[in-house]
Each structure stands twice: as C-alpha cells, then as structure tokens.
Protein backbone atom coordinates (compact mmCIF):
# COMPACT_ATOMS: atom_id res chain seq x y z
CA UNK A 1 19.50 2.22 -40.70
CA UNK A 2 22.59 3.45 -38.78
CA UNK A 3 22.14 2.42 -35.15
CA UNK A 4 22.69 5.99 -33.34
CA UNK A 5 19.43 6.79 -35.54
CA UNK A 6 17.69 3.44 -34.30
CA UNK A 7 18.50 4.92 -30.84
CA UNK A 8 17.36 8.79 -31.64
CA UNK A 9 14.38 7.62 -33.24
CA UNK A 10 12.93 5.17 -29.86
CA UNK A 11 14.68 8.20 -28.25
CA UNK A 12 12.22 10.70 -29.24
CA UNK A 13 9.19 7.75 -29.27
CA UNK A 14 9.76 7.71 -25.63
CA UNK A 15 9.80 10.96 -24.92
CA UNK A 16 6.70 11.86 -26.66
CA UNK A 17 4.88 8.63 -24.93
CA UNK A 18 6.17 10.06 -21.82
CA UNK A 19 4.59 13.49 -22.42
CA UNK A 20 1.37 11.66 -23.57
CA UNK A 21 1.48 10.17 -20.19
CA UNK A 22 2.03 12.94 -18.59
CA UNK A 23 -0.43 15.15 -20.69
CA UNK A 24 -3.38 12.31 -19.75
CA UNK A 25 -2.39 12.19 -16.10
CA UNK A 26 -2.93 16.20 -15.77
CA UNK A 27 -5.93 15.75 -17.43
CA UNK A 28 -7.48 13.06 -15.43
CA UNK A 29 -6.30 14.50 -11.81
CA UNK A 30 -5.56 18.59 -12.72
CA UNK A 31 -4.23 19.20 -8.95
CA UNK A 32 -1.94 16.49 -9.35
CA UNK A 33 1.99 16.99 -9.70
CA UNK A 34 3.29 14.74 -12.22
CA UNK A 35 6.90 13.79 -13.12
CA UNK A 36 8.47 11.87 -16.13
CA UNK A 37 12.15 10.24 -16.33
CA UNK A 38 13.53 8.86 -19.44
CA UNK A 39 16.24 6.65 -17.32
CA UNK A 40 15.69 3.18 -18.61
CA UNK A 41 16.30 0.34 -16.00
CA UNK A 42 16.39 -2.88 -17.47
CA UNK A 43 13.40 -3.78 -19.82
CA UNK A 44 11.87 0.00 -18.52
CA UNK A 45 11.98 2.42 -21.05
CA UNK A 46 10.86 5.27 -18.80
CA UNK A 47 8.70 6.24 -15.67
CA UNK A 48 5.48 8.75 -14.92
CA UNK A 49 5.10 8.87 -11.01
CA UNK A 50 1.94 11.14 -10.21
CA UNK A 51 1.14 12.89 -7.00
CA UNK A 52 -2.30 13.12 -6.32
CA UNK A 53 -3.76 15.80 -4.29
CA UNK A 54 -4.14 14.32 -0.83
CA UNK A 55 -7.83 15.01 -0.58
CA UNK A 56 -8.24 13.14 -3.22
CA UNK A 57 -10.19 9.91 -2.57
CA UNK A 58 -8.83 6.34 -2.14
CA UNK A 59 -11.31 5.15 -4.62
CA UNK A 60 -10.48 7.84 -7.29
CA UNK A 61 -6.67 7.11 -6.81
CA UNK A 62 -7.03 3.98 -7.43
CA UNK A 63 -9.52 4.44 -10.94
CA UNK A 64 -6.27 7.11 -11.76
CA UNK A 65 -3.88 4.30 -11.34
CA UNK A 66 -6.16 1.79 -13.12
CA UNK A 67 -6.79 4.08 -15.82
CA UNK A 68 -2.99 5.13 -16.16
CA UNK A 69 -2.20 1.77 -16.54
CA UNK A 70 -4.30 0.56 -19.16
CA UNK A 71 -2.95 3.87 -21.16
CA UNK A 72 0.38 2.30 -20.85
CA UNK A 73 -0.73 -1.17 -21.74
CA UNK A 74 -1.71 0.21 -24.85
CA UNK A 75 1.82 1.83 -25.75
CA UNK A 76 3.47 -0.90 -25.25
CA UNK A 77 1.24 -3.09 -27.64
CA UNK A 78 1.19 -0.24 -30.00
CA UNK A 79 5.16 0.45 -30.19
CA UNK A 80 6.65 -1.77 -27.70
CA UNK A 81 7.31 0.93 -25.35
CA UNK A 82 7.15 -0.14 -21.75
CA UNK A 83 6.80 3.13 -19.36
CA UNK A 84 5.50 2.09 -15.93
CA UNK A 85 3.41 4.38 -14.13
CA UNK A 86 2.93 5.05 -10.32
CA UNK A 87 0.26 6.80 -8.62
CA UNK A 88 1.76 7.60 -5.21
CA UNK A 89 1.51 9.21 -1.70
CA UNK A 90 2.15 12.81 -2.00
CA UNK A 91 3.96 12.53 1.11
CA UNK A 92 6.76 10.31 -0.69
CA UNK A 93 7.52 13.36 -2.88
C-alpha cells in the first residue's frame, strides 16, 4: 500500500473516532458544547475537549470524564488510535 493511502486511510479512522467521541459526549451531557481537533501532537492523534453546562454537578463531571475516558481506552486498543479527551471548565472556553 502506497503511503499517502496509509495516511488517508488513519486519516479518515480518526476522524470518524473523533465524531464517535463527539457523538457519545452529546449524548451523555446534551447541554454540553463539545469540540474535536484532528492536530496530532506527538503520539496524540486528536483531541475532544467538552464543556459541560456549569450547573452541572462536580460528581457528574467527573462520571462524564471517567466515562469519556474509558471510551477512548477502548479505541486505542481497538485501532491504536490515541484521542485524549478533556472535560473542562466552561469558563476556559
């Protein structure tokens, strides 16, 4: 396989993990804002940073960034993928 097809193909894997992400985030915290960046930084193959609503408890932020998290461990065993995911301050947006 040419490599400028190895690099469309983990291309397009990322960005459909990254919508996956993003698609599971919505649906675990609705009122949240949620945004995805392909831009790889070192062994990173992409980010999801979520914005909880601020009413939104300490104790359910924290089960969203658990949860998030484990959904990302399980790309990366699955394709190798690593996307790291932040649940942060609303504020910081």
């Amino acid at each position: 396989m040419a490599p400028q097809h190895e690099h469309s193909d983990r291309r397009a894997a990322v960005d459909a993990k990254l919508t996956e992400l993003a698609l599971y985030a919505k649906e675990l915290c609705p009122g949240a804002f949620v945004d995805i960046s392909p831009l790889q930084y070192e062994d990173e193959d992409g980010h999801v940073e979520v914005f909880p609503p601020a009413a939104l408890s300490d104790a359910d932020v924290d089960r969203l960034e658990l949860t998030l998290a484990a959904r990302s461990a399980e790309i990366f065993d699955h394709t190798g993928l690593y996307i790291v995911c932040a649940v942060l301050d609303t504020a910081a947006r």
